[in-house]
Structures are given as C-alpha cells and as structure tokens.
C-alpha atoms as a PDB file:
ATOM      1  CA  UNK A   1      10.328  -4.128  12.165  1.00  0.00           C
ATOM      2  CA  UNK A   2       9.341  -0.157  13.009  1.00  0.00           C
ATOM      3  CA  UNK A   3       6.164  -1.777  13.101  1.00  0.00           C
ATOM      4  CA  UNK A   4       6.601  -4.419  15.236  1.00  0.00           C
ATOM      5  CA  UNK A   5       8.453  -1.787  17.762  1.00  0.00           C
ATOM      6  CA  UNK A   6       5.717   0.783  17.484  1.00  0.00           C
ATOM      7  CA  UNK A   7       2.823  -1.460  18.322  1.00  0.00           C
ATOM      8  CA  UNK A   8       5.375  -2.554  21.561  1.00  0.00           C
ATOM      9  CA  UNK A   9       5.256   1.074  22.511  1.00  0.00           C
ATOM     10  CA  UNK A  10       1.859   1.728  22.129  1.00  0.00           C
ATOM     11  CA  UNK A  11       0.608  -1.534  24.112  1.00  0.00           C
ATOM     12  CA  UNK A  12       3.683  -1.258  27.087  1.00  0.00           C
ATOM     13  CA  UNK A  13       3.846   2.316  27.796  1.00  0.00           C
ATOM     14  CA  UNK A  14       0.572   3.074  27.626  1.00  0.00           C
ATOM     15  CA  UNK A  15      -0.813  -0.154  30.451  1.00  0.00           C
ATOM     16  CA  UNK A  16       2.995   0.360  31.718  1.00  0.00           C
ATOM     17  CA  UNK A  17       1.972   3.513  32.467  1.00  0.00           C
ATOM     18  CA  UNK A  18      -1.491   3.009  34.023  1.00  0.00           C
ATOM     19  CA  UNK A  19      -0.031   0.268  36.542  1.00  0.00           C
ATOM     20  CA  UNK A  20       2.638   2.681  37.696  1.00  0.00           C
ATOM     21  CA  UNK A  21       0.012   4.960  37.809  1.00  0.00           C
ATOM     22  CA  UNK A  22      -1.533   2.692  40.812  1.00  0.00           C
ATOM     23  CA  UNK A  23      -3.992   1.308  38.152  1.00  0.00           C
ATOM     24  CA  UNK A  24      -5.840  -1.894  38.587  1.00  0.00           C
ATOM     25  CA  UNK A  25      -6.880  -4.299  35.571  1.00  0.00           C
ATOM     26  CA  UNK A  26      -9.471  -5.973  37.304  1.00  0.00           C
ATOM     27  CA  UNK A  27     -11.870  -4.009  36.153  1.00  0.00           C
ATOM     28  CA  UNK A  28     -10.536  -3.461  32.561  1.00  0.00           C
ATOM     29  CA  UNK A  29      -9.998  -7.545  32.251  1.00  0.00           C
ATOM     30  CA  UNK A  30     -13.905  -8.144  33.071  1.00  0.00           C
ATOM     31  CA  UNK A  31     -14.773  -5.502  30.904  1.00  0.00           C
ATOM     32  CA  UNK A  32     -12.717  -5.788  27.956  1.00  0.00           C
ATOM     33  CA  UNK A  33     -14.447  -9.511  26.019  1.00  0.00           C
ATOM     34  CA  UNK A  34     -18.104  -8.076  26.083  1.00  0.00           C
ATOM     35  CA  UNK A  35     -16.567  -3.892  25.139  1.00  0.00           C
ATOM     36  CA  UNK A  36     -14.626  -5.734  22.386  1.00  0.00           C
ATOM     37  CA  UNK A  37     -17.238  -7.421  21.220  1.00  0.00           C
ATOM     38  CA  UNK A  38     -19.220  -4.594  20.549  1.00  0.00           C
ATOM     39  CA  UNK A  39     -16.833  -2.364  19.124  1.00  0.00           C
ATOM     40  CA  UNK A  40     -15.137  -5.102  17.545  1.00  0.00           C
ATOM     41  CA  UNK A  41     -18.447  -6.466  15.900  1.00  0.00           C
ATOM     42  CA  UNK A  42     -19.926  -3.004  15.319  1.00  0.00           C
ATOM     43  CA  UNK A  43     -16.631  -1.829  13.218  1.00  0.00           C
ATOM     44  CA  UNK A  44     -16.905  -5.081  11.157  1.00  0.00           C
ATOM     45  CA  UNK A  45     -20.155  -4.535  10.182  1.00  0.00           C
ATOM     46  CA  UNK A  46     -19.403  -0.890   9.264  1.00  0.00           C
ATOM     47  CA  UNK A  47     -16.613  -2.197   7.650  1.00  0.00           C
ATOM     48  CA  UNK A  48     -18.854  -4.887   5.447  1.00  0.00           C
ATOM     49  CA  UNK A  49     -21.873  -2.480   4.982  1.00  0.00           C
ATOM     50  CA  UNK A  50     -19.511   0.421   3.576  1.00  0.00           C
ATOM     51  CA  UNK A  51     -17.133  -1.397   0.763  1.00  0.00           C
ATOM     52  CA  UNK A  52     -17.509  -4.295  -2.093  1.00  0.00           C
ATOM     53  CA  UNK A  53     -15.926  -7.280  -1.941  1.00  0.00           C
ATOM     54  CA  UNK A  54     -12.513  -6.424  -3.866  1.00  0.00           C
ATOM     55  CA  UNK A  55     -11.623  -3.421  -1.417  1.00  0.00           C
ATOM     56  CA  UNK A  56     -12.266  -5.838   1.491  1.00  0.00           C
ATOM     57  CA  UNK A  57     -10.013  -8.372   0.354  1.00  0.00           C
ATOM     58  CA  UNK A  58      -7.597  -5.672  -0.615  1.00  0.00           C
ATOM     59  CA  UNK A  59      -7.776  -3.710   2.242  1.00  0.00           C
ATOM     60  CA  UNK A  60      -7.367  -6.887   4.418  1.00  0.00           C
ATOM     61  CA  UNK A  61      -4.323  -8.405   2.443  1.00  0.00           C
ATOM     62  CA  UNK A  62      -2.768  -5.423   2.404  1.00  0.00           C
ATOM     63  CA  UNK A  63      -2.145  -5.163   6.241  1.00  0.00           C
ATOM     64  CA  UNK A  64       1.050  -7.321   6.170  1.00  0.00           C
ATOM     65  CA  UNK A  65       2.021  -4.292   3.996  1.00  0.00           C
ATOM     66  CA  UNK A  66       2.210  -2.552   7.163  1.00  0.00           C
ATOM     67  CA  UNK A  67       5.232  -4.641   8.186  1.00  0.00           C
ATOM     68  CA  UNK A  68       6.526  -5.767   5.144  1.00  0.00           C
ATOM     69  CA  UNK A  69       6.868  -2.229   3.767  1.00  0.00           C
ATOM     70  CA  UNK A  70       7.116  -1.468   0.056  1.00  0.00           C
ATOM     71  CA  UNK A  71       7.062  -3.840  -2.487  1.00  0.00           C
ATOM     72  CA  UNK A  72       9.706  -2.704  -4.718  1.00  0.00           C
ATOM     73  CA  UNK A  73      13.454  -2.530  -3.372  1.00  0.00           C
ATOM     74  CA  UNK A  74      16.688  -1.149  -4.460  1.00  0.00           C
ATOM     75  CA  UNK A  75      17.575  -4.271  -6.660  1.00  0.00           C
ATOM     76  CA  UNK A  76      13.537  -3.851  -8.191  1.00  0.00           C
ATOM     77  CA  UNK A  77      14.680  -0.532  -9.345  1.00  0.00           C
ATOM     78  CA  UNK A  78      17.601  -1.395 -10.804  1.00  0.00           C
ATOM     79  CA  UNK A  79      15.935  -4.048 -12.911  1.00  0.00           C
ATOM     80  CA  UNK A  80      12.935  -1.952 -14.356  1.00  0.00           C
ATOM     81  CA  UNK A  81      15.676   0.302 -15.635  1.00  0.00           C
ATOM     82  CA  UNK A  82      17.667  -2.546 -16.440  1.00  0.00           C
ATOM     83  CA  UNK A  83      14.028  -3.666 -18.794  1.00  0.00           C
ATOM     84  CA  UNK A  84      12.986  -0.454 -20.402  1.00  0.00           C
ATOM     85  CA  UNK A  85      16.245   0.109 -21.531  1.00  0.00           C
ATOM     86  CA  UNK A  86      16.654  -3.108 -23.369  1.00  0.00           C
ATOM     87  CA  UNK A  87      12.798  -2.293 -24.752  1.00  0.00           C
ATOM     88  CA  UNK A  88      14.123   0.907 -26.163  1.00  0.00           C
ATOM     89  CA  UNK A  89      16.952  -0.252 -27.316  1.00  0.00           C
ATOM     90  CA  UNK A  90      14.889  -2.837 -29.388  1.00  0.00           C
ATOM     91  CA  UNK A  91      12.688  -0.408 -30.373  1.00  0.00           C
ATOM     92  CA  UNK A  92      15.462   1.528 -31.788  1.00  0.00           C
ATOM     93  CA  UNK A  93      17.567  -1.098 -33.715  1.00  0.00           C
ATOM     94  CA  UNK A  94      14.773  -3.510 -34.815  1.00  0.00           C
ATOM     95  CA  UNK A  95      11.694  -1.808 -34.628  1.00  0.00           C
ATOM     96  CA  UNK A  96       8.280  -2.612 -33.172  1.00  0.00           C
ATOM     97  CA  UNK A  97       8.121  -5.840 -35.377  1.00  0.00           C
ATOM     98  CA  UNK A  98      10.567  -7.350 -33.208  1.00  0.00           C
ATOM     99  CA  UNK A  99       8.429  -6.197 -29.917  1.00  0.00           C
ATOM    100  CA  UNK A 100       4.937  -7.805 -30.942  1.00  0.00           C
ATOM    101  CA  UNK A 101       5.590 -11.362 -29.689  1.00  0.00           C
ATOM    102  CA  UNK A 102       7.119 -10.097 -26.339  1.00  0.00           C
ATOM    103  CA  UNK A 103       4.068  -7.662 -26.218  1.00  0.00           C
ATOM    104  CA  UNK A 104       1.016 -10.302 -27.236  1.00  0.00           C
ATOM    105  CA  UNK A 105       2.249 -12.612 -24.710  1.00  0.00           C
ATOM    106  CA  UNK A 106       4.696 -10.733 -22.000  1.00  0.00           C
ATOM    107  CA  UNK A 107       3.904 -14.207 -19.791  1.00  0.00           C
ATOM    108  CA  UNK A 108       6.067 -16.407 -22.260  1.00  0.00           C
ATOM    109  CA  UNK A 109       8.770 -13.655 -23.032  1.00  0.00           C
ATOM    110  CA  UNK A 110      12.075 -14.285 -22.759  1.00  0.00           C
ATOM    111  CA  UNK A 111      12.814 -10.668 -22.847  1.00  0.00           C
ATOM    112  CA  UNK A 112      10.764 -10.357 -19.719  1.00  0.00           C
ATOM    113  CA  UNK A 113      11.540 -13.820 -18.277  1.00  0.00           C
ATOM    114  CA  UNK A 114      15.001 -11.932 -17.434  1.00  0.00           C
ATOM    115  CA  UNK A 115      12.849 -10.233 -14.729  1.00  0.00           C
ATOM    116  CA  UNK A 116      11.123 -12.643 -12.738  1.00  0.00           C
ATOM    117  CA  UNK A 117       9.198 -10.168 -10.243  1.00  0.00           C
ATOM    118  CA  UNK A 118       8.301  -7.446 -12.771  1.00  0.00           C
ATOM    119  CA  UNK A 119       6.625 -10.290 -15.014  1.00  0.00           C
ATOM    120  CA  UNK A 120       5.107 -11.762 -12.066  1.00  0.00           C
ATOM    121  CA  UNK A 121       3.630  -8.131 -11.243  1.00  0.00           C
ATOM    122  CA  UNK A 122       0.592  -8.089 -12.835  1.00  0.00           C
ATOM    123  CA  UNK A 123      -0.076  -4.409 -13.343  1.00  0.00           C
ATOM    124  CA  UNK A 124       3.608  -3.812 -14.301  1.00  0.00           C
ATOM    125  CA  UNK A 125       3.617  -6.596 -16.787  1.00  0.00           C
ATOM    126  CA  UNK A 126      -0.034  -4.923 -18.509  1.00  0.00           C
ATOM    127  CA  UNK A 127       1.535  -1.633 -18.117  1.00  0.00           C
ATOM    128  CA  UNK A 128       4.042  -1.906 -20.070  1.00  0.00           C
ATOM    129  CA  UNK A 129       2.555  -4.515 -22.647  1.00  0.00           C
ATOM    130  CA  UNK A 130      -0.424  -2.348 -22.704  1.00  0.00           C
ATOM    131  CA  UNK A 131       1.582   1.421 -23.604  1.00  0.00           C
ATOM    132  CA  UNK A 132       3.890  -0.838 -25.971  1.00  0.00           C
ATOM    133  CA  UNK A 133       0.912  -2.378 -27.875  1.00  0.00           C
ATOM    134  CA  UNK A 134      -0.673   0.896 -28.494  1.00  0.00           C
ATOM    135  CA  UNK A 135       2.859   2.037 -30.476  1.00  0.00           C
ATOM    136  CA  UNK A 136       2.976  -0.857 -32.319  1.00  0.00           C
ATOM    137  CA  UNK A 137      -0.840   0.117 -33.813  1.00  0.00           C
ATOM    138  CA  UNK A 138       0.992   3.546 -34.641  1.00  0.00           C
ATOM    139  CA  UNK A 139      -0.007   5.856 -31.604  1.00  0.00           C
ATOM    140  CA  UNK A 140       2.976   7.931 -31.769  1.00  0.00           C
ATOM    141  CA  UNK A 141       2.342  10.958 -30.090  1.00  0.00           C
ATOM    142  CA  UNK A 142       4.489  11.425 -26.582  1.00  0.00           C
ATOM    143  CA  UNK A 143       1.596  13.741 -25.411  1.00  0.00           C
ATOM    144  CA  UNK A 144      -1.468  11.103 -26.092  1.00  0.00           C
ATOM    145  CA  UNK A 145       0.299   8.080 -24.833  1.00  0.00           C
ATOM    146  CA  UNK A 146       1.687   9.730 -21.835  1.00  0.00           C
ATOM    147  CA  UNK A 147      -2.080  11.298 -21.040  1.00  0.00           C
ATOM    148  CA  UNK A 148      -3.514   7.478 -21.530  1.00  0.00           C
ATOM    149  CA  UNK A 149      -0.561   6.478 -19.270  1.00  0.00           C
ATOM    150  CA  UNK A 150      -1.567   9.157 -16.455  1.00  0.00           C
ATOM    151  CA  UNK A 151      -5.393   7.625 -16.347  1.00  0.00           C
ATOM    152  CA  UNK A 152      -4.165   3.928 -16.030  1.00  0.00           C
ATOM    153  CA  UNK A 153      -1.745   5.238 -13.346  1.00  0.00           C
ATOM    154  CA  UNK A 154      -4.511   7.036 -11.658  1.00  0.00           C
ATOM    155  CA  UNK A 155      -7.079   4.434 -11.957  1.00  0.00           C
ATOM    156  CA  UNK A 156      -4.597   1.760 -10.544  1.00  0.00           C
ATOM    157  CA  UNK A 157      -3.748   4.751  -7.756  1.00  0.00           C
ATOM    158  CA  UNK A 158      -7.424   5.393  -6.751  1.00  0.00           C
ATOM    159  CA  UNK A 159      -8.272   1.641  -6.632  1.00  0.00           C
ATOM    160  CA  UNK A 160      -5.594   1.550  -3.844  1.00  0.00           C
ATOM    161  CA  UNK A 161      -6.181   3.909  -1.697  1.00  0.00           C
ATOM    162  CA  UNK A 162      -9.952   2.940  -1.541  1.00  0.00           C
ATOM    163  CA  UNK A 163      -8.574   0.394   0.658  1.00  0.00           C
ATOM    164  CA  UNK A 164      -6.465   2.702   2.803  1.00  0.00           C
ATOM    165  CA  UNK A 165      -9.557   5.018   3.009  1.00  0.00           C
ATOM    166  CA  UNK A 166     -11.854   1.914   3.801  1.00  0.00           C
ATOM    167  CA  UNK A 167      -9.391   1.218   7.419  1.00  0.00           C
ATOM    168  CA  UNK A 168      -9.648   5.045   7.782  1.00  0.00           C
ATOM    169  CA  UNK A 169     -13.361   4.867   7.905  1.00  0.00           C
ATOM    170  CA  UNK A 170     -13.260   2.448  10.410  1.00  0.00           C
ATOM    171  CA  UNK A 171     -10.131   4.588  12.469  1.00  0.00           C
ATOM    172  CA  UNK A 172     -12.983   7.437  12.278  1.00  0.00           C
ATOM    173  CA  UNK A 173     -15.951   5.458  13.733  1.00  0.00           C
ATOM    174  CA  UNK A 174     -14.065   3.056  16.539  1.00  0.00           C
ATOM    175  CA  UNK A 175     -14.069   6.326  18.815  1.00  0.00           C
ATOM    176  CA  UNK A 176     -17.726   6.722  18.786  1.00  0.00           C
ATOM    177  CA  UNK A 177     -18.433   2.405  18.847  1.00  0.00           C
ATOM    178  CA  UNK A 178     -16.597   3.629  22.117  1.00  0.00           C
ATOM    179  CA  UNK A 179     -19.260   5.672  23.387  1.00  0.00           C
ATOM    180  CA  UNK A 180     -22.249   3.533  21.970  1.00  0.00           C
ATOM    181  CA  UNK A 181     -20.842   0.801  24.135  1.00  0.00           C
ATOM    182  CA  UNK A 182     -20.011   3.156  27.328  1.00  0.00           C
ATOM    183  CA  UNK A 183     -23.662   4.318  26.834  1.00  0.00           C
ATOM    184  CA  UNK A 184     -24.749   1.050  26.989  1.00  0.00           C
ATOM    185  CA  UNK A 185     -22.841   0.212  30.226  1.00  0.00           C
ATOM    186  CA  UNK A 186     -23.866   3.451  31.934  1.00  0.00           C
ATOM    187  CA  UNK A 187     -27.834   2.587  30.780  1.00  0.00           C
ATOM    188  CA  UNK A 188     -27.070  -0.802  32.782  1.00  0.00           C
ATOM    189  CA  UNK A 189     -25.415   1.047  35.470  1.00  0.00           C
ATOM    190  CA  UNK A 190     -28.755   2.846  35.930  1.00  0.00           C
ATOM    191  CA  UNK A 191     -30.830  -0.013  35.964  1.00  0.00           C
ATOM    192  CA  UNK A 192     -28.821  -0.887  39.184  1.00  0.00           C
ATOM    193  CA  UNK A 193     -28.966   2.528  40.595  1.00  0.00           C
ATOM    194  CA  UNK A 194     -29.802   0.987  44.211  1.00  0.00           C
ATOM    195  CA  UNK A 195     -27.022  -0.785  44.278  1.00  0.00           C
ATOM    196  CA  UNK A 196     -23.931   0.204  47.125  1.00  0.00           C
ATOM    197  CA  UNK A 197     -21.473   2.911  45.793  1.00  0.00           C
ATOM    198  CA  UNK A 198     -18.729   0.006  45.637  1.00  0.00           C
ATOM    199  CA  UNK A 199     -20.977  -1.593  42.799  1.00  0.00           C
ATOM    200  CA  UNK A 200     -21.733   1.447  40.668  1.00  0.00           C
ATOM    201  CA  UNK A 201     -18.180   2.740  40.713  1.00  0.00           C
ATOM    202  CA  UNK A 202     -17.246  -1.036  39.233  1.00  0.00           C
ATOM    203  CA  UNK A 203     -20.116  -1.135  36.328  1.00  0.00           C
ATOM    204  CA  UNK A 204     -19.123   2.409  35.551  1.00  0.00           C
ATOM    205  CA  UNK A 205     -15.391   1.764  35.153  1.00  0.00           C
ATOM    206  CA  UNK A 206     -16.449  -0.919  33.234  1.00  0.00           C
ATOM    207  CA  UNK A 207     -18.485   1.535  31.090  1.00  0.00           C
ATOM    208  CA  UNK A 208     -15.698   3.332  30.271  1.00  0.00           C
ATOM    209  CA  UNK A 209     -13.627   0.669  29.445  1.00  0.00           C
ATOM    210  CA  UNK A 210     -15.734   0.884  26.161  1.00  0.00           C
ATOM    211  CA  UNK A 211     -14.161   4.671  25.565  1.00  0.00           C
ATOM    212  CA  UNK A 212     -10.932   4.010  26.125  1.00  0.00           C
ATOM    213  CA  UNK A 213     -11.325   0.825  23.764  1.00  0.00           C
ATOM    214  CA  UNK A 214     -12.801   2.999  20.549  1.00  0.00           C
ATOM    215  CA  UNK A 215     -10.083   6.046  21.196  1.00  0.00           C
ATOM    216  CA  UNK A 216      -7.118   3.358  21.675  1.00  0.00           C
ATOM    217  CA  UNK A 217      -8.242   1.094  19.155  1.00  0.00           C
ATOM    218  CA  UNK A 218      -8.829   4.374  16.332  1.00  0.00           C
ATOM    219  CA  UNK A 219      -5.384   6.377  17.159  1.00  0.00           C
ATOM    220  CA  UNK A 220      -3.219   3.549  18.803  1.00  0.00           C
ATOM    221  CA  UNK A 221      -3.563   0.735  15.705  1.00  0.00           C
ATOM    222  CA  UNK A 222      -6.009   1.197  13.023  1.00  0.00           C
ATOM    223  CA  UNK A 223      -5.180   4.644  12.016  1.00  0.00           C
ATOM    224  CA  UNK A 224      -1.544   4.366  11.995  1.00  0.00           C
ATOM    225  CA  UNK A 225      -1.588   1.292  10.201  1.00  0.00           C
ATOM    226  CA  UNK A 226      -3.570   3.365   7.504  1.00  0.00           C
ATOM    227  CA  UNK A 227      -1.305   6.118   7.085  1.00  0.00           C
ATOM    228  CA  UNK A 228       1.564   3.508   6.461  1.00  0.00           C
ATOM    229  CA  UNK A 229      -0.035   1.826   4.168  1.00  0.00           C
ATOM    230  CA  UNK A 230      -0.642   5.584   2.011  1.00  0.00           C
ATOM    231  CA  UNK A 231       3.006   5.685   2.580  1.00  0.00           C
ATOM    232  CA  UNK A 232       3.733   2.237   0.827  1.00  0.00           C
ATOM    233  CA  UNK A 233       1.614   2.931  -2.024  1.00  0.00           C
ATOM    234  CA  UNK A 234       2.629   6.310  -3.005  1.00  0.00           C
ATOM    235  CA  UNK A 235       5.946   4.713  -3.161  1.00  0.00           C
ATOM    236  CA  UNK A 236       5.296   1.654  -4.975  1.00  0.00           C
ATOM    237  CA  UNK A 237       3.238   4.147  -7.173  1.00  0.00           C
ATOM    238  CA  UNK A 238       7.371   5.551  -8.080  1.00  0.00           C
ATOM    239  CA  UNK A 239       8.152   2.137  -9.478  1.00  0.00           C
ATOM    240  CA  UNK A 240       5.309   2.589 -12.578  1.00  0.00           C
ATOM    241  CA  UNK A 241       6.260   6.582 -13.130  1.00  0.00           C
ATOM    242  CA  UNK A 242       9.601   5.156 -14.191  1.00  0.00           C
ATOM    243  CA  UNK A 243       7.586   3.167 -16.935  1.00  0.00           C
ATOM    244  CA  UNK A 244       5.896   5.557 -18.395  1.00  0.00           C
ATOM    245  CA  UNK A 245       8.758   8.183 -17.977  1.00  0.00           C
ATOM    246  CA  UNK A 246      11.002   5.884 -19.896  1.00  0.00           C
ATOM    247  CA  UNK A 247       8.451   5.033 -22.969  1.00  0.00           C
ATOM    248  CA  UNK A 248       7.365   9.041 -23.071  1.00  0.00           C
ATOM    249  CA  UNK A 249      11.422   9.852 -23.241  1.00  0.00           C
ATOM    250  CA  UNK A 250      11.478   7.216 -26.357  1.00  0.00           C
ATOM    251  CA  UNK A 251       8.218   9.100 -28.406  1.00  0.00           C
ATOM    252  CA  UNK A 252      10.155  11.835 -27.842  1.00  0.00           C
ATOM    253  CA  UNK A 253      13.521  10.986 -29.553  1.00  0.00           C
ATOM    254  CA  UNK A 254      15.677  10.108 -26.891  1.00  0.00           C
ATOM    255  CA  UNK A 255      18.162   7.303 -26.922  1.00  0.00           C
ATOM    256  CA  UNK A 256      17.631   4.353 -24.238  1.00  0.00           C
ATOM    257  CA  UNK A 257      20.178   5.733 -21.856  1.00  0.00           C
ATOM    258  CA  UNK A 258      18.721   9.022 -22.078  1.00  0.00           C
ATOM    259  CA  UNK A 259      15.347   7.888 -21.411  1.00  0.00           C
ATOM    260  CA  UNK A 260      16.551   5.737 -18.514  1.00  0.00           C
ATOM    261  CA  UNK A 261      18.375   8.481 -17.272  1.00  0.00           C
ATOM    262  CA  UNK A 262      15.187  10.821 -17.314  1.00  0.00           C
ATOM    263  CA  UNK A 263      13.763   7.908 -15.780  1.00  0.00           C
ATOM    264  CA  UNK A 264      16.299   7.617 -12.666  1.00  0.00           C
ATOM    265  CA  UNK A 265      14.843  10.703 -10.681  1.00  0.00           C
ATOM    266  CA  UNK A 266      11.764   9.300 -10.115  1.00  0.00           C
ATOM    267  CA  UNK A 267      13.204   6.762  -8.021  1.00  0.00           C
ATOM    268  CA  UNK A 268      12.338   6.960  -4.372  1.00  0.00           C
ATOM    269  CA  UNK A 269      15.984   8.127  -2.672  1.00  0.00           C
ATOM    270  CA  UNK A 270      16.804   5.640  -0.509  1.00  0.00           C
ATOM    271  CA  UNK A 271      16.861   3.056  -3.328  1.00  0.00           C
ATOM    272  CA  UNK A 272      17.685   5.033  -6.098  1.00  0.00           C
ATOM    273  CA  UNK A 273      21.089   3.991  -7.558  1.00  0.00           C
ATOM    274  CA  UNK A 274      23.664   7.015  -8.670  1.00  0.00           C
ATOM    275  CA  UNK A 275      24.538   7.288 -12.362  1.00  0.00           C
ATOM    276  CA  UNK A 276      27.823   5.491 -11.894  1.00  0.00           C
ATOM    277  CA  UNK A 277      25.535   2.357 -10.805  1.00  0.00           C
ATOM    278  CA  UNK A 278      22.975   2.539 -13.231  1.00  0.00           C
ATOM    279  CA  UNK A 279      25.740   2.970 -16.071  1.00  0.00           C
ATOM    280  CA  UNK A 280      27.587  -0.115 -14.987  1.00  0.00           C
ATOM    281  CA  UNK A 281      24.694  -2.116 -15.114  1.00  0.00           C
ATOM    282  CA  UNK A 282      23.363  -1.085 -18.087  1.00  0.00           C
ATOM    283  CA  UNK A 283      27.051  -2.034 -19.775  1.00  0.00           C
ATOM    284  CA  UNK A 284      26.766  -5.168 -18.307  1.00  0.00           C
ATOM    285  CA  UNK A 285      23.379  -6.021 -20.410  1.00  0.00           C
ATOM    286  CA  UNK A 286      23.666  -7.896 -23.985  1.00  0.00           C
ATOM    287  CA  UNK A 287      24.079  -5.589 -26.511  1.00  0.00           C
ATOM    288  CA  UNK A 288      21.552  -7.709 -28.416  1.00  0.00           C
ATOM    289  CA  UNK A 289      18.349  -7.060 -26.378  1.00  0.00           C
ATOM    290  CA  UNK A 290      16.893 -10.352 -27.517  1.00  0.00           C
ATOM    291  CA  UNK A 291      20.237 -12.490 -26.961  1.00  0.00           C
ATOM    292  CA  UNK A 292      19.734 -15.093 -24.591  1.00  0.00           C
END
C-alpha cells in the first residue's frame, strides 16, 4: 500500500508540479514513445547482457515483493517457533530415531504437515531437514553445525541480493541511457540547424526529455523499488536465524523452551510475539510431538 502511495507521489507532484509551474506536455508527449524506447530498450539489454537466467527471473518475480512486503508475518513467526519446539522436544524424549522419517521426506510429514507454509517454503523445509539430517549421522558439535548453518544462510543471502543488485545496476545506468538519448536528439537537432528558432527550441526540449526520463526513471522507480526489496530480504532472512538459533540452543543442552526462547529475539519487532504469547502457544501444542 506505501507503495502504491509513493509511486502516486512521485508521478502527481512531480508533473503536478511542472503544470503549475506553467509547463506544457506537448512537447514531453511527442517525445516520450521514441526517449522510452531507447532508454527503455537500452536498460533491457544491459539488464540481459549483465545477469544469467535465474537472477532475471528472480529479480523480475520479485518486484511484487515491492508491494506485497515480507513474506513471513506475525502468525509465520509464531508457527516456526511453534515447529522447532516440537522438533526439540522430539529430539529430547525419543531421540533422532524418531526424526529420520520426518527428515528423509519433510514433504509427507505429518509433523510438518501442521505447518502448511513453512513446508511449502522450500528453503525452510531443506533447512531444517538438511541441519537435522546431519545430527542424525552424529555431527554433534554446536560450533560445526552452526558454522555449516552460517554458509547455507549466506549462500541463500547472496543469491538474493544478486537480484536486488541486478535492478541497482540498471537504477545506476538509466541516468546516463538519459544522456545517450539527449545526445542523440541534440545530434538531430544539429542536422536541422537552419531551421527557425521556434523549431530548434522544440527538437531540443524534446532532447531533453531523454534526461529527465533516465534521472526520473533511476531515482523516482527503479532504485527505490531496489532498496525495498534489500529491506524485505534482510527481514525474511530473520525468519531462518530463528532455525538455526533454535537447533544450535539444542547441541548445546538447552531444553525446547529455552531454545525457543533464545530463538524469540531474533524476531523482527513488529511481529515478534512477547513471552506471555509465545508461552501460551507453546502450552497449547500436544505434549506428544508426533500426536495427531
């Protein structure tokens, strides 16, 4: 909705202003198709010639982002607290025995089946299956499994943001598409140099048309859109430090709701529940973690 409102400002104040101004759009109406098209075109290509396939279709799905805003709400929280504590809890009372057929196939578990979007989440679901399938082989240690953790997380993290930083790219260059296109318009101008004063002063306008395009474009659209979508991944990025905060608590010794509680701070404030919430709905699970 912010998004919706800020793209309203930038489009109504900023024409709102030129017209008030005394502005005409003449001029910027028969300019704008063949300046857009050469920006426009010129920042695709840049756009295809500078990233593979998967960061293109990444970095082009992810713009709803922009609107929709994180993935993971207050209730998401709730429920990946709500999961790791019933993992623990089975880790502690039956042992990993009990955990391998949820872990080999985490798509058929009824154990995650309780949590529709986190099994649906792909790197979630490997995430956790993943860390959880390396203790049932014996890795033990809190300090290797939480460094192995750390490189998934940053690998996952990196492979984001190369889509952010692929819309950045193109943020950087639409200001000087601009002036490749206002070039263009002023070399035309100057093949018409004998033309009346009334003439130039239109193919010139229309010249800079191109400018304002690549500035307006970079800083009006494209590069706010990218620093949102940073914003939405670093905190998405929150919901998988609760993960591997909770399993790292566990190799350590702690009890479920200690590790959940450990867990708990890394939740983003504005959805984070208190520890009066998280207790009641922890106390509201089956105490047999595999009950139906």
């Amino acid at each position: 909705m912010l998004a919706i409102v800020g793209i309203l400002c930038v489009i109504g104040l900023v024409f709102g202003g030129y017209t008030l101004a005394g502005g005409k759009f003449g001029i910027i109406i028969k300019a704008m198709p063949f300046e857009l098209m050469m920006i426009g075109g010129a920042a695709l290509g840049t756009f295809l010639i500078a990233n593979g396939g998967s960061t293109l279709k990444g970095a082009l799905g992810d713009l709803k982002r922009v609107f929709a805003g994180p993935q993971w709400k207050k209730d998401d929280y709730r429920d990946i607290l709500s999961l790791m504590f019933l993992l623990i809890k089975l880790l502690k009372t039956k042992g990993v025995l009990a955990l391998e057929p949820h872990v080999d196939n985490p798509h058929e578990s009824a154990l995650f089946a309780r949590f529709p979007k986190i099994q649906h989440d792909h790197f979630a679901l490997d995430f956790i299956a993943d860390t959880l399938r390396m203790m049932t082989m014996s890795m033990d240690d809190p300090y290797q499994v939480e460094d192995c953790m750390q490189r998934q997380l940053k690998k996952h993290h990196n492979e984001l943001h190369a889509r952010a930083a692929a819309l950045q790219n193109v943020a950087d260059g639409l200001p000087a598409l601009g002036i490749v296109a206002a070039v263009l318009g002023i070399v035309k101008t100057m093949a018409a140099i004998d033309q009346p004063v009334e003439v130039l002063g239109a193919m010139i306008g229309g010249a800079l048309v191109g400018t304002f395009l690549g500035v307006y474009l970079a800083y009006g659209f494209v590069g706010p859109m990218t620093a949102r979508l940073n914003q939405v991944y670093a905190q998405d990025g929150q919901f998988y430090f609760i993960i591997r905060d909770c399993l790292v608590a566990y190799l350590q010794g702690h009890s479920a709701p200690i590790a959940v509680e450990l867990a708990r701070g890394n939740v983003p404030t504005e959805h984070q529940p208190s520890f009066h919430e998280i207790d009641e709905v922890l106390n509201a699970l089956p105490a047999d973690p595999l009950a139906a």
